[in-house]
Protein backbone atom coordinates (compact mmCIF):
# COMPACT_ATOMS: atom_id res chain seq x y z
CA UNK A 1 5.55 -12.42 -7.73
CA UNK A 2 6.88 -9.26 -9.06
CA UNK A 3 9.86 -9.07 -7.07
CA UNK A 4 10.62 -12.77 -8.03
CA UNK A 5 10.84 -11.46 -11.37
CA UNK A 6 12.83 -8.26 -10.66
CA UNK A 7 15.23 -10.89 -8.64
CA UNK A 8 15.79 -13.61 -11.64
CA UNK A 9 16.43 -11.01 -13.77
CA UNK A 10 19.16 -9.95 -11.70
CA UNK A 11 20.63 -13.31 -11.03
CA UNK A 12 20.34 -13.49 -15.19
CA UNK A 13 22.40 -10.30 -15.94
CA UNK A 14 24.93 -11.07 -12.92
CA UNK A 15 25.35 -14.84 -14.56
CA UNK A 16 25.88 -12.94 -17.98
CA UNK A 17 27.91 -10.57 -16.52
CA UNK A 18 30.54 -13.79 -14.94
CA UNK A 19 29.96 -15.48 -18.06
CA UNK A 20 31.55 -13.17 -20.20
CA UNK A 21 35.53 -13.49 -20.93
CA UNK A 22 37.39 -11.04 -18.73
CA UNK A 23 41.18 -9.21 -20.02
CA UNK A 24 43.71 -10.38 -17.77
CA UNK A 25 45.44 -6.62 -15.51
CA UNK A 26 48.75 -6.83 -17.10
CA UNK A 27 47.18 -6.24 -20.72
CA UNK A 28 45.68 -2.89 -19.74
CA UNK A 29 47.16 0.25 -18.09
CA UNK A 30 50.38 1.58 -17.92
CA UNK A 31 52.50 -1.85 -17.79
CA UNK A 32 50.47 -3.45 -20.34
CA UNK A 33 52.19 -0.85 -22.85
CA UNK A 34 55.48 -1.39 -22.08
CA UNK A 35 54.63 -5.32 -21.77
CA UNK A 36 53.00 -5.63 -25.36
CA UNK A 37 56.02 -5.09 -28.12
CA UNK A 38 53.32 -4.73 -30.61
CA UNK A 39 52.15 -0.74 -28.38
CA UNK A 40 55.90 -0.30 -27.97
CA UNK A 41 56.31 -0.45 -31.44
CA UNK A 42 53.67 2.06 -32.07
CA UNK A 43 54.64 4.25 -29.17
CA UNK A 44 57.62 4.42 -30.96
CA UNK A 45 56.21 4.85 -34.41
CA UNK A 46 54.26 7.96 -33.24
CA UNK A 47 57.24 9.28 -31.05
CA UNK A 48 59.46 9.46 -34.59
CA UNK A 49 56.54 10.35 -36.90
CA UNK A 50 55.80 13.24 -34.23
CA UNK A 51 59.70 14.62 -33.85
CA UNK A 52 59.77 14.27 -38.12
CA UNK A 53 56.90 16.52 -37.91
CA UNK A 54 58.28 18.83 -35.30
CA UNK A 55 61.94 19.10 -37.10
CA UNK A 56 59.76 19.65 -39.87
CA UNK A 57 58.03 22.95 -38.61
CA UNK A 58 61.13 24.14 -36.79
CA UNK A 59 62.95 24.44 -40.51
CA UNK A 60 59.94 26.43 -42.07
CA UNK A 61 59.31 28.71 -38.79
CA UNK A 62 60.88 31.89 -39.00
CA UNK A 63 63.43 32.49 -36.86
CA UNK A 64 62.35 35.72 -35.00
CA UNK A 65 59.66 33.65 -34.20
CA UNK A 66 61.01 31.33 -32.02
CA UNK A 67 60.86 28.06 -33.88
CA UNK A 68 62.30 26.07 -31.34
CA UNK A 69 59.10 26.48 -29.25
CA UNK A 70 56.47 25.92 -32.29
CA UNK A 71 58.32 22.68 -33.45
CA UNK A 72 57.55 21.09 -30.34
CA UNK A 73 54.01 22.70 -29.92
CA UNK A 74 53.76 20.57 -33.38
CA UNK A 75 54.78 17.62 -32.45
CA UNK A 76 53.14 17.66 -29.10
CA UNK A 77 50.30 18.51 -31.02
CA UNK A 78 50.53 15.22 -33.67
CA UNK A 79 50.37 13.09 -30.27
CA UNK A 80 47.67 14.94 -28.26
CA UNK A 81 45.47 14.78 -31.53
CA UNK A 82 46.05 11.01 -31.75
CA UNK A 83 45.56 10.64 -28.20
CA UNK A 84 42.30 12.34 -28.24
CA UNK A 85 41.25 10.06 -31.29
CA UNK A 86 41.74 7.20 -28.77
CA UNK A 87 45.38 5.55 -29.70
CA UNK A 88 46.90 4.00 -26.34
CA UNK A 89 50.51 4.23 -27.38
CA UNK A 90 49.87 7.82 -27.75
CA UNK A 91 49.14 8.43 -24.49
CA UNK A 92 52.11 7.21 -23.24
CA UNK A 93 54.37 9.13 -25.80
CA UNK A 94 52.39 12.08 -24.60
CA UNK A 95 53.30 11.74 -21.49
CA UNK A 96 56.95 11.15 -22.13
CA UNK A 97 56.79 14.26 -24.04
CA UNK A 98 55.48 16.16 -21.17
CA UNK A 99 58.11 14.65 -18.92
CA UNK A 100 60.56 15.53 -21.24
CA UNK A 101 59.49 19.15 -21.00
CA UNK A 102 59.56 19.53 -17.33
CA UNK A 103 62.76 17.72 -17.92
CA UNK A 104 63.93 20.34 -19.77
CA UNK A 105 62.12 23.50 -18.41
CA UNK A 106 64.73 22.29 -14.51
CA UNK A 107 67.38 22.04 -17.00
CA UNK A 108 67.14 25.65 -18.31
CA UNK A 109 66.36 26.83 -14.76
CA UNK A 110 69.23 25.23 -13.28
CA UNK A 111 71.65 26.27 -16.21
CA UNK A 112 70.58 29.18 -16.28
């Protein structure tokens, strides 16, 4: 009798489980970003807002201490924060930040 029990519960939450309205796979993940104008937008939005902020500290920073390098540890910063607070779009500027730094870091290598 017990297992009976212990069985049509199961069946219950499985049936709940099916029952409930699934997200279709291109609105999450990487493509669902670029697919969704509305998280392009804000990518966007936080990519601008973040550079701003990084122009921003790169002006006040004094210049024997490299400001270059602390205006985009701000605005890297600005994105990580928001990404850590759970904002989608932020990831992916976060990434494209990163990318753009290893971008950048060849570039200096192979320039020289």
């Amino acid at each position: 009798m017990t297992s009976a029990i212990i069985v049509s519960q199961a069946l219950a939450a499985l049936a709940w489980i099916a029952a409930a309205p699934l997200e279709t796979t291109t609105s999450t993940g990487f493509w669902g970003l670029l697919n969704d104008p509305r998280k392009l937008g804000e990518a966007t939005l936080i990519a601008s807002g973040a550079i701003l902020v990084g122009f921003m500290v790169r002006r006040m920073w004094p210049r024997s201490m490299n400001p270059l390098l602390f205006g985009w540890v701000a605005a890297t910063a600005v994105v990580a924060g928001l990404a850590y607070a759970g904002v989608q779009s932020a990831g992916l500027v976060l990434w494209l930040f990163i990318g753009a730094a290893v971008l950048l870091g060849i570039l200096a290598v192979v320039m020289g």
